[in-house]
ModelCIF file with pLDDT and N, C-alpha, C, O atoms, coordinates in Angstrom:
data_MODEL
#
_entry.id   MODEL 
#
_entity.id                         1 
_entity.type                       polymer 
_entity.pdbx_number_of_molecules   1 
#
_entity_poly.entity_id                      1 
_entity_poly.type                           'polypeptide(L)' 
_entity_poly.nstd_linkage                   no 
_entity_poly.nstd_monomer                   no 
_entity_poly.pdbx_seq_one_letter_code       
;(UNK)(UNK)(UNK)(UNK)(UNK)(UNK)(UNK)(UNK)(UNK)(UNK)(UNK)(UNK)(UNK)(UNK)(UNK)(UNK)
(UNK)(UNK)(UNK)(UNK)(UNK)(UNK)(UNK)(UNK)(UNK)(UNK)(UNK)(UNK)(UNK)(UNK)(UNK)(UNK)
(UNK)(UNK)(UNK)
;
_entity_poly.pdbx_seq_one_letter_code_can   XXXXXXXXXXXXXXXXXXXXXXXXXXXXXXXXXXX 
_entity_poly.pdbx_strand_id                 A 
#
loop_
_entity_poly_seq.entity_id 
_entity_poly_seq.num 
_entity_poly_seq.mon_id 
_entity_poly_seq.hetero 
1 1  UNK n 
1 2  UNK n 
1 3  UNK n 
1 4  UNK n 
1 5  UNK n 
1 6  UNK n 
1 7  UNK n 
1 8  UNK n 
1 9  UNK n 
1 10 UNK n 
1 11 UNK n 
1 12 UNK n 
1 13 UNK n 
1 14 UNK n 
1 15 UNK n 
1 16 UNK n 
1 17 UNK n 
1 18 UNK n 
1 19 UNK n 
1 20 UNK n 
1 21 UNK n 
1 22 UNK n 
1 23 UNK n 
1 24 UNK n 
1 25 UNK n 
1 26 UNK n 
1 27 UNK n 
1 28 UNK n 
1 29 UNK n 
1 30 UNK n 
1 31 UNK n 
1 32 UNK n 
1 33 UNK n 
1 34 UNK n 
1 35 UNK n 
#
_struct_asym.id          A 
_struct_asym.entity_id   1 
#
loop_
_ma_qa_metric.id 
_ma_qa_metric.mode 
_ma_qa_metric.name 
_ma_qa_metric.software_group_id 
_ma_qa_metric.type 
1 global pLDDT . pLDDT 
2 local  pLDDT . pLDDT 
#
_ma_qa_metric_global.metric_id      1 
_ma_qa_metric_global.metric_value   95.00 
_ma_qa_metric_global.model_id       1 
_ma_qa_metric_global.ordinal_id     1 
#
loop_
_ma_qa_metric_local.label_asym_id 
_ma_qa_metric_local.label_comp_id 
_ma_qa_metric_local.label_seq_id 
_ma_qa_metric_local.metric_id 
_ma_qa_metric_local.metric_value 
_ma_qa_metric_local.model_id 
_ma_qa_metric_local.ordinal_id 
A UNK 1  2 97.00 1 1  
A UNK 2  2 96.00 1 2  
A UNK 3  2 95.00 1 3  
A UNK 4  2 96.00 1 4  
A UNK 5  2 95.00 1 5  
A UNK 6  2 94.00 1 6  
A UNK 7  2 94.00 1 7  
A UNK 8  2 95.00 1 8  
A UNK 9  2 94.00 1 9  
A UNK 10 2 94.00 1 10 
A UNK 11 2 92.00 1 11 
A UNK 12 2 93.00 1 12 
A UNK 13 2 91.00 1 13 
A UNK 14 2 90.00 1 14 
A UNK 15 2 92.00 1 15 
A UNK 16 2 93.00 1 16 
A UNK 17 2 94.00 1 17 
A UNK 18 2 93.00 1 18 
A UNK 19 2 94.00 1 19 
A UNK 20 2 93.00 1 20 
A UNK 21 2 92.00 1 21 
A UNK 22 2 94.00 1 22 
A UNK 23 2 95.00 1 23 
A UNK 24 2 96.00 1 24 
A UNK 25 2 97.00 1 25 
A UNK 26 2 97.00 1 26 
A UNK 27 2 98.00 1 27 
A UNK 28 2 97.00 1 28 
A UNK 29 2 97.00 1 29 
A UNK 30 2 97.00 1 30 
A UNK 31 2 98.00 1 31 
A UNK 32 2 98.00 1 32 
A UNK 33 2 98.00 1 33 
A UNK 34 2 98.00 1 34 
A UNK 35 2 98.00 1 35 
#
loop_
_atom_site.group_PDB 
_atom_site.id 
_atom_site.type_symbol 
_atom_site.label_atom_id 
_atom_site.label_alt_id 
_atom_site.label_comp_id 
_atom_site.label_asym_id 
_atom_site.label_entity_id 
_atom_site.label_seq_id 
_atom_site.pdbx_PDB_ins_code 
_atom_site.Cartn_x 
_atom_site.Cartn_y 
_atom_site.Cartn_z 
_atom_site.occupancy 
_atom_site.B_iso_or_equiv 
_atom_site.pdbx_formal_charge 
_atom_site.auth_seq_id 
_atom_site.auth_comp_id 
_atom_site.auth_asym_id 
_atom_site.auth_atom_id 
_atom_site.pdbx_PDB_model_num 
ATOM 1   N N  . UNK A 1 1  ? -8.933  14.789 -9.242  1.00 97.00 ? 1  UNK A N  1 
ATOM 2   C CA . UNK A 1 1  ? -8.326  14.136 -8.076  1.00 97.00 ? 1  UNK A CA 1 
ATOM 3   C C  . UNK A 1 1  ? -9.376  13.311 -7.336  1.00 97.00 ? 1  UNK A C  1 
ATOM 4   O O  . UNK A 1 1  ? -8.996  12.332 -6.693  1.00 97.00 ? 1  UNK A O  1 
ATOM 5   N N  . UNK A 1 2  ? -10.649 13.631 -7.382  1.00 96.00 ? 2  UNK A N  1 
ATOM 6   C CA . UNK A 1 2  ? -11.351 13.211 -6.767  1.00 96.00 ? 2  UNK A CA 1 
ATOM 7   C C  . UNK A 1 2  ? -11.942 12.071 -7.137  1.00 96.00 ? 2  UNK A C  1 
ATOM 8   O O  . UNK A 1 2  ? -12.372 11.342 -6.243  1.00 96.00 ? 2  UNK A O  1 
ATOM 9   N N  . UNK A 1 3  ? -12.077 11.711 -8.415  1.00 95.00 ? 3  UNK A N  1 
ATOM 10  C CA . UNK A 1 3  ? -12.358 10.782 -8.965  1.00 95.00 ? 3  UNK A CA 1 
ATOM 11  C C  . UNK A 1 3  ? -11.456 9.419  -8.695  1.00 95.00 ? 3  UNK A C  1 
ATOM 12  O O  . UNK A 1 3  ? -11.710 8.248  -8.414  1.00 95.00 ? 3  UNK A O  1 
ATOM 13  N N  . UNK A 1 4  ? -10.222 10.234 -8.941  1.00 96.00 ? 4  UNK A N  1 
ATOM 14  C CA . UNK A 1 4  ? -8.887  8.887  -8.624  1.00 96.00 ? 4  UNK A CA 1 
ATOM 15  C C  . UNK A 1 4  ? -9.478  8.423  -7.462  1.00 96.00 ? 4  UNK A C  1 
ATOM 16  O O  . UNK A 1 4  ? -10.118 7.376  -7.363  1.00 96.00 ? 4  UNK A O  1 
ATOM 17  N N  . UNK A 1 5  ? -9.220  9.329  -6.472  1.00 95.00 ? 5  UNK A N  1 
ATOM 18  C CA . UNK A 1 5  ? -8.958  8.958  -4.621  1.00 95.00 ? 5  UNK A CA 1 
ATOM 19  C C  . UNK A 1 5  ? -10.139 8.063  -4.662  1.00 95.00 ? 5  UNK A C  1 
ATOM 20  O O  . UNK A 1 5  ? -9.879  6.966  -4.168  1.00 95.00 ? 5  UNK A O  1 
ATOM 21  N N  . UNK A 1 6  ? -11.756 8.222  -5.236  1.00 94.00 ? 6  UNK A N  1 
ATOM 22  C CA . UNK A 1 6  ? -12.417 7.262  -5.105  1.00 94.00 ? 6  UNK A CA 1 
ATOM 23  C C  . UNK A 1 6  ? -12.414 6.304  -5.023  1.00 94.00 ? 6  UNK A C  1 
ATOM 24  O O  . UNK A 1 6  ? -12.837 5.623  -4.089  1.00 94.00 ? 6  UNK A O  1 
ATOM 25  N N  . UNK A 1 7  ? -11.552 5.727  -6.751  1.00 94.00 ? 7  UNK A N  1 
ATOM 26  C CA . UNK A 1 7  ? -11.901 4.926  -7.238  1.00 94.00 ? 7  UNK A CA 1 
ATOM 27  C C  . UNK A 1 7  ? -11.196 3.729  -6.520  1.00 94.00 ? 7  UNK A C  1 
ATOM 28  O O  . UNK A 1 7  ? -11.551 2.552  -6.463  1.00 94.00 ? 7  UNK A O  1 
ATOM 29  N N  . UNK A 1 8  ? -9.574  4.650  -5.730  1.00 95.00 ? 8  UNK A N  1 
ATOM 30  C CA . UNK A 1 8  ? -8.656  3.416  -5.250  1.00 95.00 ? 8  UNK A CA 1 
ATOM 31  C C  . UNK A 1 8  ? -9.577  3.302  -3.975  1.00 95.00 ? 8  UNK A C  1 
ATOM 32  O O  . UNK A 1 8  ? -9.856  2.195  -3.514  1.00 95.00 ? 8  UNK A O  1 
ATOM 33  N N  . UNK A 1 9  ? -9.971  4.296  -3.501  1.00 94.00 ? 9  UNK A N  1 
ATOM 34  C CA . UNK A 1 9  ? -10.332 3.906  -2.086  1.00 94.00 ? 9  UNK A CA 1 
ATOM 35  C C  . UNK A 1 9  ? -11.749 2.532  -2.012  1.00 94.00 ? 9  UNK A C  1 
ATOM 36  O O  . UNK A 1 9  ? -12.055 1.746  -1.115  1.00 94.00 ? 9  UNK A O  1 
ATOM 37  N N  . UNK A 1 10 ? -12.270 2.747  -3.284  1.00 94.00 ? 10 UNK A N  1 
ATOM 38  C CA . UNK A 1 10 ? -13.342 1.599  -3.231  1.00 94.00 ? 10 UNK A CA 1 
ATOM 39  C C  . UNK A 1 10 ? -12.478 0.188  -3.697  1.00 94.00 ? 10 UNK A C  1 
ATOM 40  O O  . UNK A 1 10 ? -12.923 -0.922 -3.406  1.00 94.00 ? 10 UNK A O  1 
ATOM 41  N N  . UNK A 1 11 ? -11.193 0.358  -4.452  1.00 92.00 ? 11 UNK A N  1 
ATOM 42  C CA . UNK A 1 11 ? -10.740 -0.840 -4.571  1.00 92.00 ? 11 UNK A CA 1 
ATOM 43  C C  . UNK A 1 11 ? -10.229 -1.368 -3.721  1.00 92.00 ? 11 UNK A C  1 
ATOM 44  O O  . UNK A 1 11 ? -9.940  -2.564 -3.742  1.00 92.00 ? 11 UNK A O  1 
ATOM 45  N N  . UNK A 1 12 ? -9.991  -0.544 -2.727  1.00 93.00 ? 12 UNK A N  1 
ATOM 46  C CA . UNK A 1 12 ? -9.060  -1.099 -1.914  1.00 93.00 ? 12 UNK A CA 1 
ATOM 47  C C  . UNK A 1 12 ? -9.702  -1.402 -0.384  1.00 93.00 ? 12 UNK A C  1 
ATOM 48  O O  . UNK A 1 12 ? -9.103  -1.693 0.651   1.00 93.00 ? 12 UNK A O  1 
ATOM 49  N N  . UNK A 1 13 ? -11.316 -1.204 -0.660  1.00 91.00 ? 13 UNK A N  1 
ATOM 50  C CA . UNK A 1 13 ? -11.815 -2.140 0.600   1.00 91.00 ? 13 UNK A CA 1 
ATOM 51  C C  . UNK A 1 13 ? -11.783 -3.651 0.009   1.00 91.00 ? 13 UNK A C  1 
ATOM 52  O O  . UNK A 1 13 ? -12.471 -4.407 0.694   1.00 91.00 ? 13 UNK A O  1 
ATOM 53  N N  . UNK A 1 14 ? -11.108 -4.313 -1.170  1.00 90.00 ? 14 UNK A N  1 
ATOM 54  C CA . UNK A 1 14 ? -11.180 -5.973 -0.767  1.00 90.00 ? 14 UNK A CA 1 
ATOM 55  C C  . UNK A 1 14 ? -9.636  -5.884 -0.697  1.00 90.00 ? 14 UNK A C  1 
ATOM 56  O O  . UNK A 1 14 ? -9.166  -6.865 -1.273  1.00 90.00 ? 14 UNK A O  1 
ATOM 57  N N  . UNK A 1 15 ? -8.528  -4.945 -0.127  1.00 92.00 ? 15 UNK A N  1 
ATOM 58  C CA . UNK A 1 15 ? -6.990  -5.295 0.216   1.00 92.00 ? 15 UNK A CA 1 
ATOM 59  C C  . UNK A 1 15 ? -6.199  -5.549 -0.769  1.00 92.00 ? 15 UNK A C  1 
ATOM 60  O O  . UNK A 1 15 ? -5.034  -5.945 -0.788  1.00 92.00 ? 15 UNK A O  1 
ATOM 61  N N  . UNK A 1 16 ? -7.159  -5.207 -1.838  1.00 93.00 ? 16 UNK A N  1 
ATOM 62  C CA . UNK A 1 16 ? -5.982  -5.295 -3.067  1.00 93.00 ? 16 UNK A CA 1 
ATOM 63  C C  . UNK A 1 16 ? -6.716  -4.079 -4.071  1.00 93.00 ? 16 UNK A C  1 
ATOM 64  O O  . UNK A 1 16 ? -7.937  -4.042 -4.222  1.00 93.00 ? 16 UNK A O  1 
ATOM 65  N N  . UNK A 1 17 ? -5.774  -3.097 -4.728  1.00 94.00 ? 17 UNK A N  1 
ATOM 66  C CA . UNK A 1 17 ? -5.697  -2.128 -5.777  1.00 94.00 ? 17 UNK A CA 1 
ATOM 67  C C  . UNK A 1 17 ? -5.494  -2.265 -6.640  1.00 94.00 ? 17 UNK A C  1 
ATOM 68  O O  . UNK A 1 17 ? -4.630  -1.430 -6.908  1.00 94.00 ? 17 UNK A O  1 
ATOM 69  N N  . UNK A 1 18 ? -5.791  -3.092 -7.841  1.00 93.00 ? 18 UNK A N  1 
ATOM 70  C CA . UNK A 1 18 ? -4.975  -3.069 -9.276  1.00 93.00 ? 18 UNK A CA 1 
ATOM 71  C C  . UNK A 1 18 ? -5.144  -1.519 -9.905  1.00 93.00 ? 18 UNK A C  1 
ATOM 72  O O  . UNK A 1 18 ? -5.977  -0.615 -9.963  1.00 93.00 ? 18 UNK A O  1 
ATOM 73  N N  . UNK A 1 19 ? -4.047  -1.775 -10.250 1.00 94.00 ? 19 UNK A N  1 
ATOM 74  C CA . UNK A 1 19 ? -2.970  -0.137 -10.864 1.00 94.00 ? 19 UNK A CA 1 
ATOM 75  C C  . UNK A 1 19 ? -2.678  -0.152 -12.210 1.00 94.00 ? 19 UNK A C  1 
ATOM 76  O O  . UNK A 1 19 ? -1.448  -0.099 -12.217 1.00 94.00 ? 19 UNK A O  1 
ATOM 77  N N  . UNK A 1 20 ? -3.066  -0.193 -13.393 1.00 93.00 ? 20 UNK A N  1 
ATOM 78  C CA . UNK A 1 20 ? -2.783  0.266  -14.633 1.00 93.00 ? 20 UNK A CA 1 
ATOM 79  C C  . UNK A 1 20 ? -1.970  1.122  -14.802 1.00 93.00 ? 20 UNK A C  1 
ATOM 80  O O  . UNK A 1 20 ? -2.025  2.125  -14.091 1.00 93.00 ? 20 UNK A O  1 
ATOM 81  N N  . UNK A 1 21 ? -0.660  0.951  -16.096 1.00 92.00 ? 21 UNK A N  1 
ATOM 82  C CA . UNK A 1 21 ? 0.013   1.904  -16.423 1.00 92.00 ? 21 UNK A CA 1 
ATOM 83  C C  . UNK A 1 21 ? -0.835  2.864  -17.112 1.00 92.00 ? 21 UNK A C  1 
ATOM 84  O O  . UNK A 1 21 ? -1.598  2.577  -18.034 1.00 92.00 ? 21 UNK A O  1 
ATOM 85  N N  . UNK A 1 22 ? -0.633  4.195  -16.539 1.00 94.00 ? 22 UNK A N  1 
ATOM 86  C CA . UNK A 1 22 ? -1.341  5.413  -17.436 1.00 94.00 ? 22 UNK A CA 1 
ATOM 87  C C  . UNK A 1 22 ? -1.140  6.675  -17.176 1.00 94.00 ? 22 UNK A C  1 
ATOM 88  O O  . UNK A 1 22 ? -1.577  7.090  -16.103 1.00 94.00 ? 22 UNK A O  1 
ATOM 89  N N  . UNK A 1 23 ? -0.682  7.282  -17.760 1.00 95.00 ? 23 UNK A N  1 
ATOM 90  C CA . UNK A 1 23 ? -0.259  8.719  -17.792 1.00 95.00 ? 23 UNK A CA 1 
ATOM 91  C C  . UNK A 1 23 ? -1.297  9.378  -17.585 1.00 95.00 ? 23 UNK A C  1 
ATOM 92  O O  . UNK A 1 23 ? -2.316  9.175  -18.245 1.00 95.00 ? 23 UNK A O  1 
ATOM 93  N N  . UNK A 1 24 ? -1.216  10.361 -16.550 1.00 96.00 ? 24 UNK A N  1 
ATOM 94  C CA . UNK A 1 24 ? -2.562  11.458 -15.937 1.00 96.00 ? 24 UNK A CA 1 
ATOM 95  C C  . UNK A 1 24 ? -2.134  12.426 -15.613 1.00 96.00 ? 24 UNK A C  1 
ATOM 96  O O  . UNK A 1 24 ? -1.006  12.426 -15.121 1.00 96.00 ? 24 UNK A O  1 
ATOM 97  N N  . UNK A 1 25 ? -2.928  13.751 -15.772 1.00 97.00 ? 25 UNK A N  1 
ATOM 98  C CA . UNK A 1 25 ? -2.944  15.121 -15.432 1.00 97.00 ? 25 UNK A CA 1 
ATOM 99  C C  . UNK A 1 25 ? -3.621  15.031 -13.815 1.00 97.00 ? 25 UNK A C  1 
ATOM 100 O O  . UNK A 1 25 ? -3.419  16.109 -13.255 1.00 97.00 ? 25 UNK A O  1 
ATOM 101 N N  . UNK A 1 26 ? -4.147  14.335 -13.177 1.00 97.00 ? 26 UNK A N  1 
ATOM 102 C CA . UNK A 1 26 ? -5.180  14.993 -12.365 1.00 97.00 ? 26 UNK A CA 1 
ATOM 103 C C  . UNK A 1 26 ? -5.462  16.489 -12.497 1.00 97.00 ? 26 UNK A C  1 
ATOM 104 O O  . UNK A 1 26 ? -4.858  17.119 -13.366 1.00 97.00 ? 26 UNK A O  1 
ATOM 105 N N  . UNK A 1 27 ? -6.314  17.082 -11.719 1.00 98.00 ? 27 UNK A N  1 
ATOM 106 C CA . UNK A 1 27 ? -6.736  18.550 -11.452 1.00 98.00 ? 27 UNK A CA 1 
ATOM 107 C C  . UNK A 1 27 ? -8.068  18.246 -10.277 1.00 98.00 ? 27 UNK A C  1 
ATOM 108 O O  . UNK A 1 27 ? -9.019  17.463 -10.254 1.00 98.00 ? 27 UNK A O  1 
ATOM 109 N N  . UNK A 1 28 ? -7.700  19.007 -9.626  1.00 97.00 ? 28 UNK A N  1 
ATOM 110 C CA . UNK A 1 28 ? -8.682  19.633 -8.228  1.00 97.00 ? 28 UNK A CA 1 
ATOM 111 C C  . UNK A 1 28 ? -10.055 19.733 -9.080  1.00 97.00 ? 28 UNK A C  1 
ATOM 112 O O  . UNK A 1 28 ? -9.852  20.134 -10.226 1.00 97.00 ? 28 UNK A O  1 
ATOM 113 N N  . UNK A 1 29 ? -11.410 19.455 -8.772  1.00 97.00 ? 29 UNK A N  1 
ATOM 114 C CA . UNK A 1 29 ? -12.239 19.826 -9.497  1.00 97.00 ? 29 UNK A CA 1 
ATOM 115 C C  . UNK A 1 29 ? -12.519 21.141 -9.008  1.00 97.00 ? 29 UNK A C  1 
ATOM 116 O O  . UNK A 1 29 ? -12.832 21.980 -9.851  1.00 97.00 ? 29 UNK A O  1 
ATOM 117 N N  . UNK A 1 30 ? -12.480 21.386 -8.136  1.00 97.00 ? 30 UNK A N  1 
ATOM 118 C CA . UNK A 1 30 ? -12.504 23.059 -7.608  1.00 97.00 ? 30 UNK A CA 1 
ATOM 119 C C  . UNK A 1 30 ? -11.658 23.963 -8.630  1.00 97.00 ? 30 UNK A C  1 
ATOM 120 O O  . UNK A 1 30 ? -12.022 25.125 -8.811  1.00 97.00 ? 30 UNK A O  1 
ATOM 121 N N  . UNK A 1 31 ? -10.919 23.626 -9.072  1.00 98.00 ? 31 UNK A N  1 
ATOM 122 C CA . UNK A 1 31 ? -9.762  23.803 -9.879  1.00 98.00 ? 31 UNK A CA 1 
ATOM 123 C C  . UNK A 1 31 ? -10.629 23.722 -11.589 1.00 98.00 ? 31 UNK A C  1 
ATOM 124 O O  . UNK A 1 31 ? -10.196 24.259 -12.608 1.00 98.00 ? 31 UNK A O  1 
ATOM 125 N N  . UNK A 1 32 ? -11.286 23.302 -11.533 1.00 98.00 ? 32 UNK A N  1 
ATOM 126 C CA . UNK A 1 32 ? -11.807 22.994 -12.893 1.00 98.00 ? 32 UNK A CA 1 
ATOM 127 C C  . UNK A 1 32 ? -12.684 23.542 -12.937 1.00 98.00 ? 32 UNK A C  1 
ATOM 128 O O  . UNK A 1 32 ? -13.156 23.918 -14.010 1.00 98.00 ? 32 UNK A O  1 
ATOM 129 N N  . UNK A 1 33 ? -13.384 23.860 -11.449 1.00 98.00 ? 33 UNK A N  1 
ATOM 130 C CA . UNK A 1 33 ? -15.163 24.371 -11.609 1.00 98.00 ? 33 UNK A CA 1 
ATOM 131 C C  . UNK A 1 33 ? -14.861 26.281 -11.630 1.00 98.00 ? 33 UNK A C  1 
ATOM 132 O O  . UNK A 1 33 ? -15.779 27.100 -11.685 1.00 98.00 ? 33 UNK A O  1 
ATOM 133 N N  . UNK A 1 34 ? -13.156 26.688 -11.561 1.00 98.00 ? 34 UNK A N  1 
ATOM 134 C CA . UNK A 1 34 ? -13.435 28.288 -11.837 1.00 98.00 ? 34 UNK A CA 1 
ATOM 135 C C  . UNK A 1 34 ? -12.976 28.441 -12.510 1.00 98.00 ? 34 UNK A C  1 
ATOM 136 O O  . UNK A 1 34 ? -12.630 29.619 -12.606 1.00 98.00 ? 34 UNK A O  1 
ATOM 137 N N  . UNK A 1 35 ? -12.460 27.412 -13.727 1.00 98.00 ? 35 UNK A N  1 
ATOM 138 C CA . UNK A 1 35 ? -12.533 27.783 -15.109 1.00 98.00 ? 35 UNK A CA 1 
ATOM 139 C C  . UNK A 1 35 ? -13.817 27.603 -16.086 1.00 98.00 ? 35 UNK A C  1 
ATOM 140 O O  . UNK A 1 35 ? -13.754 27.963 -17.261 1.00 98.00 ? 35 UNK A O  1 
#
């Protein structure tokens, strides 16, 4: 999740997000780090 939220949030300081079609699981990395 954290990776996503980054990545839009850095795209989207120039007011525009391009969005690719793509199928995703996210997961919490907290979520990943107690497996």
């Amino acid at each position: 999740h954290e990776l996503l939220a980054s990545a839009l949030a850095s795209a989207a300081k120039w007011g525009v997000v391009p969005v690719p079609r793509a199928r995703l699981r996210t997961v919490a990395c907290m979520e990943a780090a107690w497996v």
